[in-house]
C-alpha atoms as a PDB file:
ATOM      1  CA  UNK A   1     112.583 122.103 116.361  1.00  0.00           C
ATOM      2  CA  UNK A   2     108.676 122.631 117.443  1.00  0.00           C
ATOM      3  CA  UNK A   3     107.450 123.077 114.026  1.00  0.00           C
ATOM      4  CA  UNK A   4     109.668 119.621 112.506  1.00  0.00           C
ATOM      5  CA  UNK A   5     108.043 117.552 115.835  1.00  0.00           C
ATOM      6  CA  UNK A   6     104.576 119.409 114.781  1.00  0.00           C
ATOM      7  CA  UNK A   7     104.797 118.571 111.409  1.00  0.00           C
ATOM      8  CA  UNK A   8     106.060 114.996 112.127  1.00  0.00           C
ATOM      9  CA  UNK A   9     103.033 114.656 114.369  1.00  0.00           C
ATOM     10  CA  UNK A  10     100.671 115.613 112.018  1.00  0.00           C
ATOM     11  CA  UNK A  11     101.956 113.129 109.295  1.00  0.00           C
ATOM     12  CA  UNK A  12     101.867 110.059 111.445  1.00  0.00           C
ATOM     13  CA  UNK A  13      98.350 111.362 112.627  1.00  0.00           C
ATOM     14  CA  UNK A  14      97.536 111.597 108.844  1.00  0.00           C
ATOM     15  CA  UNK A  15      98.789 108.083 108.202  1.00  0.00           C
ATOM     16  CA  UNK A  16      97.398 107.284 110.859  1.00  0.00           C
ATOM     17  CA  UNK A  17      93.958 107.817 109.877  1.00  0.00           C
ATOM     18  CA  UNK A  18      94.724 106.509 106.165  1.00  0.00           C
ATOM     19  CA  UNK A  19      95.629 102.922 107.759  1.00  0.00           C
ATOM     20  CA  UNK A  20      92.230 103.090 110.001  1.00  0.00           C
ATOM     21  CA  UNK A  21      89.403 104.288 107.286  1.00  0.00           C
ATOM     22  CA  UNK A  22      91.123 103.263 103.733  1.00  0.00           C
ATOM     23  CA  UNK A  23      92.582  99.952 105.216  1.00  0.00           C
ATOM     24  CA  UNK A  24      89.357  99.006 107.115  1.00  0.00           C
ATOM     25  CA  UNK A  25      87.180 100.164 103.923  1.00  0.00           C
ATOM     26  CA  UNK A  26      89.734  97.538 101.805  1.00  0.00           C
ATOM     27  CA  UNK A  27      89.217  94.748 104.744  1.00  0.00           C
ATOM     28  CA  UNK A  28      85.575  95.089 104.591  1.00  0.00           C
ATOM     29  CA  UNK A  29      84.558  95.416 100.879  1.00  0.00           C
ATOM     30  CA  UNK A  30      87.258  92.955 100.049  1.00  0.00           C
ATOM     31  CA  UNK A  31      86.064  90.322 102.254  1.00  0.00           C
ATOM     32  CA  UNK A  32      82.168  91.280 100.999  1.00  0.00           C
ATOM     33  CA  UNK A  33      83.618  90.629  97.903  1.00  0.00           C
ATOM     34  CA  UNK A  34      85.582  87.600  97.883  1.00  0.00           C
ATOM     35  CA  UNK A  35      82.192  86.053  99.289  1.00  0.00           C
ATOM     36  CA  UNK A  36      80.096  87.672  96.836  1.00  0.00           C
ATOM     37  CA  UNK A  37      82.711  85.273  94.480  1.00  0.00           C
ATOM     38  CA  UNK A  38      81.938  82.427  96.221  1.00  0.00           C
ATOM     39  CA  UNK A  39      78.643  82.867  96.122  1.00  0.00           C
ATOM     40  CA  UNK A  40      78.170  83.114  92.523  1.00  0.00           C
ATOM     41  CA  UNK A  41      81.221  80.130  91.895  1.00  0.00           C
ATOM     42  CA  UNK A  42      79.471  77.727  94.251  1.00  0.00           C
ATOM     43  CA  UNK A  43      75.674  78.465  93.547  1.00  0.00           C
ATOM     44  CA  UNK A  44      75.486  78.437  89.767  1.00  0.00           C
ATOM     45  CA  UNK A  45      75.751  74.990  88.296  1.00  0.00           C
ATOM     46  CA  UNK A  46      77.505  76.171  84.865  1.00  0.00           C
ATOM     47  CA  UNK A  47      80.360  77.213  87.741  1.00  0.00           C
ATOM     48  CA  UNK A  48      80.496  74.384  90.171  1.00  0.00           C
ATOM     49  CA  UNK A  49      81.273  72.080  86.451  1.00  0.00           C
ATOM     50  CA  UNK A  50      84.074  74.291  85.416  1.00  0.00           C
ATOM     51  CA  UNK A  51      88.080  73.974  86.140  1.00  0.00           C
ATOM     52  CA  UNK A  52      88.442  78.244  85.883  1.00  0.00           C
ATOM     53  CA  UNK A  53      85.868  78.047  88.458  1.00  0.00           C
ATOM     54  CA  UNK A  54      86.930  75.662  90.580  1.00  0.00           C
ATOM     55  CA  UNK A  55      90.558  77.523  90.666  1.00  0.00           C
ATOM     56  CA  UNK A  56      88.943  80.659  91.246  1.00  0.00           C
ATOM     57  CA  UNK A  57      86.704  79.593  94.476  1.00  0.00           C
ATOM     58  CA  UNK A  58      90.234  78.633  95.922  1.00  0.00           C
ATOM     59  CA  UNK A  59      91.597  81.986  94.631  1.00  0.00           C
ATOM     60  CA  UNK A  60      88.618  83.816  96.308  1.00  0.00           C
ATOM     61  CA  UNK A  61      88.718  81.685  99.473  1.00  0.00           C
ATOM     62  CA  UNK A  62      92.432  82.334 100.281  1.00  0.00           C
ATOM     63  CA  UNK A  63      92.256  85.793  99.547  1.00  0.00           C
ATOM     64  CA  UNK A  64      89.383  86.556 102.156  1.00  0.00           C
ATOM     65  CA  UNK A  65      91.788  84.778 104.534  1.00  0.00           C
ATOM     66  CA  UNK A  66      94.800  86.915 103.256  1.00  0.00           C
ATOM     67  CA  UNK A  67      92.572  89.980 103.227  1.00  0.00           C
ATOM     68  CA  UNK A  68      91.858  89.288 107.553  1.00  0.00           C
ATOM     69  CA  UNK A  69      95.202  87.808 108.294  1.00  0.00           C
ATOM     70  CA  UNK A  70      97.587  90.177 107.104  1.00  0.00           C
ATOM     71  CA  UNK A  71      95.497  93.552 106.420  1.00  0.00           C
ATOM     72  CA  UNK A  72      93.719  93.383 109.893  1.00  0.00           C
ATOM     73  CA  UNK A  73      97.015  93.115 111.652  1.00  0.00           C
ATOM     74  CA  UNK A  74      98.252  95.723 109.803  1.00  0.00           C
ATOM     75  CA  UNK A  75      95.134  98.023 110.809  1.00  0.00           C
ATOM     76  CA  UNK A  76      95.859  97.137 114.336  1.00  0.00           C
ATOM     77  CA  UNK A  77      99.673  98.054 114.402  1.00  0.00           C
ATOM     78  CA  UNK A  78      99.716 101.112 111.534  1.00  0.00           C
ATOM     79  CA  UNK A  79      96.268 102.343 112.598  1.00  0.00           C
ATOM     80  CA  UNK A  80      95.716 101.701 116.417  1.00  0.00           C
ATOM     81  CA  UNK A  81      99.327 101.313 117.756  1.00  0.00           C
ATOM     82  CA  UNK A  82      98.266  97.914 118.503  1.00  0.00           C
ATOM     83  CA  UNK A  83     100.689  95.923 117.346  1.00  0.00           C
ATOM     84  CA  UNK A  84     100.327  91.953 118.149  1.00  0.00           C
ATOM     85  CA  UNK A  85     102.993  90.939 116.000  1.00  0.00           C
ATOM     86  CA  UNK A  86     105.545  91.926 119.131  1.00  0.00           C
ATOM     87  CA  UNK A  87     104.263  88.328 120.359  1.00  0.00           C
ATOM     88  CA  UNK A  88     106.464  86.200 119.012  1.00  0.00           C
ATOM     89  CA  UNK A  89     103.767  83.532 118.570  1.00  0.00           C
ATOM     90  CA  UNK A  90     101.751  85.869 116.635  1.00  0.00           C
ATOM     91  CA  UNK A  91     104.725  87.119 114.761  1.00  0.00           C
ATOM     92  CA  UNK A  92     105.318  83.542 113.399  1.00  0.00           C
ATOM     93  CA  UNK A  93     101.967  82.730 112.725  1.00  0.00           C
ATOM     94  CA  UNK A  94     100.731  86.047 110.722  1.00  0.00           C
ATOM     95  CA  UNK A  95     104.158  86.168 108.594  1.00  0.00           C
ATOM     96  CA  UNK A  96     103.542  82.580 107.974  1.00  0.00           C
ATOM     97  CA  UNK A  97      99.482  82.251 107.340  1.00  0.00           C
ATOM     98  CA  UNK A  98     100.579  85.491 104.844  1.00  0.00           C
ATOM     99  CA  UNK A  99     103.076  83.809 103.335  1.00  0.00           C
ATOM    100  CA  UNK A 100     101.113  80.800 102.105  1.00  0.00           C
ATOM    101  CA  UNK A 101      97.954  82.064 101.300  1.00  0.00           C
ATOM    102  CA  UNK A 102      99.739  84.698  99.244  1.00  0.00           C
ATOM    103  CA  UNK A 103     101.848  81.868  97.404  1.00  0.00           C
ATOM    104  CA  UNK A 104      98.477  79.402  97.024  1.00  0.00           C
ATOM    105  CA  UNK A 105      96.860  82.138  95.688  1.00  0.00           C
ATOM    106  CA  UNK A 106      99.596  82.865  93.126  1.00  0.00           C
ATOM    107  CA  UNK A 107      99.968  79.378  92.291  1.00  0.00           C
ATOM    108  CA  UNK A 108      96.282  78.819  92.064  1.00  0.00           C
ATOM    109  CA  UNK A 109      95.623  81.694  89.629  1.00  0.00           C
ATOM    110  CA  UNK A 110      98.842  80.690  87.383  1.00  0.00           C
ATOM    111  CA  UNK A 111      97.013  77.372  87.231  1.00  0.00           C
ATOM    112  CA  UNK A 112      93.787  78.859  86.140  1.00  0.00           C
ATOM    113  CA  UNK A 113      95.841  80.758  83.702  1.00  0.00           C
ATOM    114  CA  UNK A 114      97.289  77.423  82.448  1.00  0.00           C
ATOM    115  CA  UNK A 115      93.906  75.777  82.467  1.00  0.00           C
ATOM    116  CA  UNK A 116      92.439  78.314  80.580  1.00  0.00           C
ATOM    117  CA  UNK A 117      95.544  77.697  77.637  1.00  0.00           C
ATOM    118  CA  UNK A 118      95.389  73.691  77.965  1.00  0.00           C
ATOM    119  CA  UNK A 119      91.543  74.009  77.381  1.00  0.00           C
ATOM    120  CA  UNK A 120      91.773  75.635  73.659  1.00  0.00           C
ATOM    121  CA  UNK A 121      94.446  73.186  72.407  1.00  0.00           C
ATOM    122  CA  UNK A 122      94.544  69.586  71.470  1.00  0.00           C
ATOM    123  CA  UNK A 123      95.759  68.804  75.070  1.00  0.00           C
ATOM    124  CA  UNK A 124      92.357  69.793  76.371  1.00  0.00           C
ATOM    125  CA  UNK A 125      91.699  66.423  78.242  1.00  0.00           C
ATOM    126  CA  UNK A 126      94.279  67.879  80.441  1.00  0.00           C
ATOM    127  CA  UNK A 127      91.738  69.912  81.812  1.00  0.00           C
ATOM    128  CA  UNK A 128      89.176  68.369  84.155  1.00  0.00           C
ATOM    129  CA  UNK A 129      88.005  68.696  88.103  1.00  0.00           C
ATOM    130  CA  UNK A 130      90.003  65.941  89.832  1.00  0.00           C
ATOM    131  CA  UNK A 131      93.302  67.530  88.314  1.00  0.00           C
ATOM    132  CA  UNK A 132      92.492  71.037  89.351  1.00  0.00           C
ATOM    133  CA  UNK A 133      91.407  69.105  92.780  1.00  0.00           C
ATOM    134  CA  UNK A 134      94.963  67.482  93.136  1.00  0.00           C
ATOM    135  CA  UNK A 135      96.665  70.250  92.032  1.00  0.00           C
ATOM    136  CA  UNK A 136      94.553  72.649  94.767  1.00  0.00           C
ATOM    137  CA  UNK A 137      95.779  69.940  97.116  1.00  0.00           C
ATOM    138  CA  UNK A 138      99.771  69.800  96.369  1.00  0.00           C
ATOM    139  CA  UNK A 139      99.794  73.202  96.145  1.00  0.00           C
ATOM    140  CA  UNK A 140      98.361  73.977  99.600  1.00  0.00           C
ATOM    141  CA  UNK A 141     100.643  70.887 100.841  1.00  0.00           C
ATOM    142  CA  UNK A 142     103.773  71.833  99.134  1.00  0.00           C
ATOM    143  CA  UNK A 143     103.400  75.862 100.118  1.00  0.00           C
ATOM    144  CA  UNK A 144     102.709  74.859 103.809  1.00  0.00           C
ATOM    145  CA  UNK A 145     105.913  73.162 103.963  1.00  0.00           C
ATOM    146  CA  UNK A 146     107.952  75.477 102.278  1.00  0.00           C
ATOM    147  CA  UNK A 147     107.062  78.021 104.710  1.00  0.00           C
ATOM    148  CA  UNK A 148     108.055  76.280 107.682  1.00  0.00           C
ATOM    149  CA  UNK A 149     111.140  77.881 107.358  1.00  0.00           C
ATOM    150  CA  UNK A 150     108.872  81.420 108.086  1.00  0.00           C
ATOM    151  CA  UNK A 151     107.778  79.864 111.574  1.00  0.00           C
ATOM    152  CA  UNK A 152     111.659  79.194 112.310  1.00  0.00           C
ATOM    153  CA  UNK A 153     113.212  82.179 111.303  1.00  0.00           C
ATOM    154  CA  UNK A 154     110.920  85.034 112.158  1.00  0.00           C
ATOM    155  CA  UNK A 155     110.621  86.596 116.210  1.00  0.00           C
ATOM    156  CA  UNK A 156     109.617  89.622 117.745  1.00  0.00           C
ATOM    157  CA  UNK A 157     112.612  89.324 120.163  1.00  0.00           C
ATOM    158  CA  UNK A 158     113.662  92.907 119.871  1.00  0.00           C
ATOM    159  CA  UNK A 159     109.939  93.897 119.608  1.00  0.00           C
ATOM    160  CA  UNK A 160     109.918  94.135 115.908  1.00  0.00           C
ATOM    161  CA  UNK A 161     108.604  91.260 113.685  1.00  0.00           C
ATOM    162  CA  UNK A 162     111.654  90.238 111.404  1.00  0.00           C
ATOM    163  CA  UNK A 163     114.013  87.700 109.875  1.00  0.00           C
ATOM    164  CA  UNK A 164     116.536  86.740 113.140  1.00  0.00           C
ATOM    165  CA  UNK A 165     118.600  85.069 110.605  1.00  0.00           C
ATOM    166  CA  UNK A 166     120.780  86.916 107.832  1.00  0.00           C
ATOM    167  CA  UNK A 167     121.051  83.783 105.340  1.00  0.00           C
ATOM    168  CA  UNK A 168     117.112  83.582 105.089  1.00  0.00           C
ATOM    169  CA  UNK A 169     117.028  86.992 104.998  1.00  0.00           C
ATOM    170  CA  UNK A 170     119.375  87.009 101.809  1.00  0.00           C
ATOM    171  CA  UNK A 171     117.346  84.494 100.803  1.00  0.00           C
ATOM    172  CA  UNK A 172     114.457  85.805 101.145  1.00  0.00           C
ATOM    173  CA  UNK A 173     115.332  89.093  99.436  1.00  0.00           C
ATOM    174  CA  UNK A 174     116.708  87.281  96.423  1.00  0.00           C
ATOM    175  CA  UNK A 175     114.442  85.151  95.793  1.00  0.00           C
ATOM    176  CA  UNK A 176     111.119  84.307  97.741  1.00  0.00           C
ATOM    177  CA  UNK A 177     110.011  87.852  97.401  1.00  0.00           C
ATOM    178  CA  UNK A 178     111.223  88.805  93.783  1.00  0.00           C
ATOM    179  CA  UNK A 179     110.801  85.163  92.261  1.00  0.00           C
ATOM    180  CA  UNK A 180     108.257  83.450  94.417  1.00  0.00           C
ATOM    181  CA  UNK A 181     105.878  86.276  94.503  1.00  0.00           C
ATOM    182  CA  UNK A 182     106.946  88.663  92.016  1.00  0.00           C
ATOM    183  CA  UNK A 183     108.328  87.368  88.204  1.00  0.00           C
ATOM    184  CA  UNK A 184     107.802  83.938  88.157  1.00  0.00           C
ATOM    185  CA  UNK A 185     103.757  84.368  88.453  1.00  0.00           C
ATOM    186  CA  UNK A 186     103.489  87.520  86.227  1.00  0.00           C
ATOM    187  CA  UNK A 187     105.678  85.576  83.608  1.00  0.00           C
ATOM    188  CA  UNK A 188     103.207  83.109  83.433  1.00  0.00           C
END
């Protein structure tokens, strides 16, 4: 019995240490990163004329926001046994800042990908700034109301962040995680 509790000590000790210096290595470069992105998409003027580069500013932007909202809370829990997400405020607010910045940034890329397509055919008038600008601005619209439903049916009542309700949960089993955020971008 000693040695299993030893060994199971040492593991989450290991993990532990994997969430603190791999996790906070991942927050930092990929937040040095995304504004390295931004930097270069915003500064050069062949960028700041481009649709690709438009979509990817947005791309880069809500990923440094994904990067500190969801990894950072993870680092806290996993890493420091701090977990915040037991508030049920905060519980609502990370799963649902995650949850749209992941799907804006899926969205925006697909776009990009799109863009990219539309650009090389006989369609390519299809392709300008104010589209990509009202599409940017639908799709943050559209993905912050469709994860409303996050804010409702999330809690930390028990002390654990997780679906209270067992129809969203089918639902989002079925099809927010598999569809929303797993096929339906990589088939595009």
């Amino acid at each position: 019995m000693d040695t299993s509790t030893s060994i199971e000590d040492a593991l989450n000790f290991a993990s532990q240490e994997i969430f603190i210096y791999f996790g906070l290595s991942i927050l930092i470069l990929g937040v040095i990163g995304g504004i390295l992105n931004l930097i270069v998409f915003t500064t050069l003027k062949t960028f700041r004329e481009t649709t690709c580069a438009f979509y990817l500013t947005v791309v880069s932007s809500v990923n440094i926001g994904q990067l500190i909202i969801a990894l950072f809370i993870r680092i806290l829990s996993d890493g420091f046994n701090t977990d915040i997400r037991k508030i049920s405020w905060v519980c609502k607010i990370h799963i649902y800042m995650a949850s749209v910045f992941a799907l804006i940034s899926m969205t925006v890329m697909c776009f990009a990908t799109i863009d990219q397509y539309i650009s090389m055919t006989k369609y390519r008038r299809f392709s300008n700034l104010q589209l990509a600008h009202y599409g940017v601005i639908s799709t943050c619209f559209i993905w912050s109301i469709y994860t409303i439903s996050f804010l409702i049916f999330w809690d930390s009542s028990s002390g654990v962040c997780t679906i209270n309700n067992l129809s969203f949960s089918i639902y989002s089993s079925r099809f927010h995680f598999p569809i929303l955020l797993g096929f339906l971008p990589i088939s595009i």
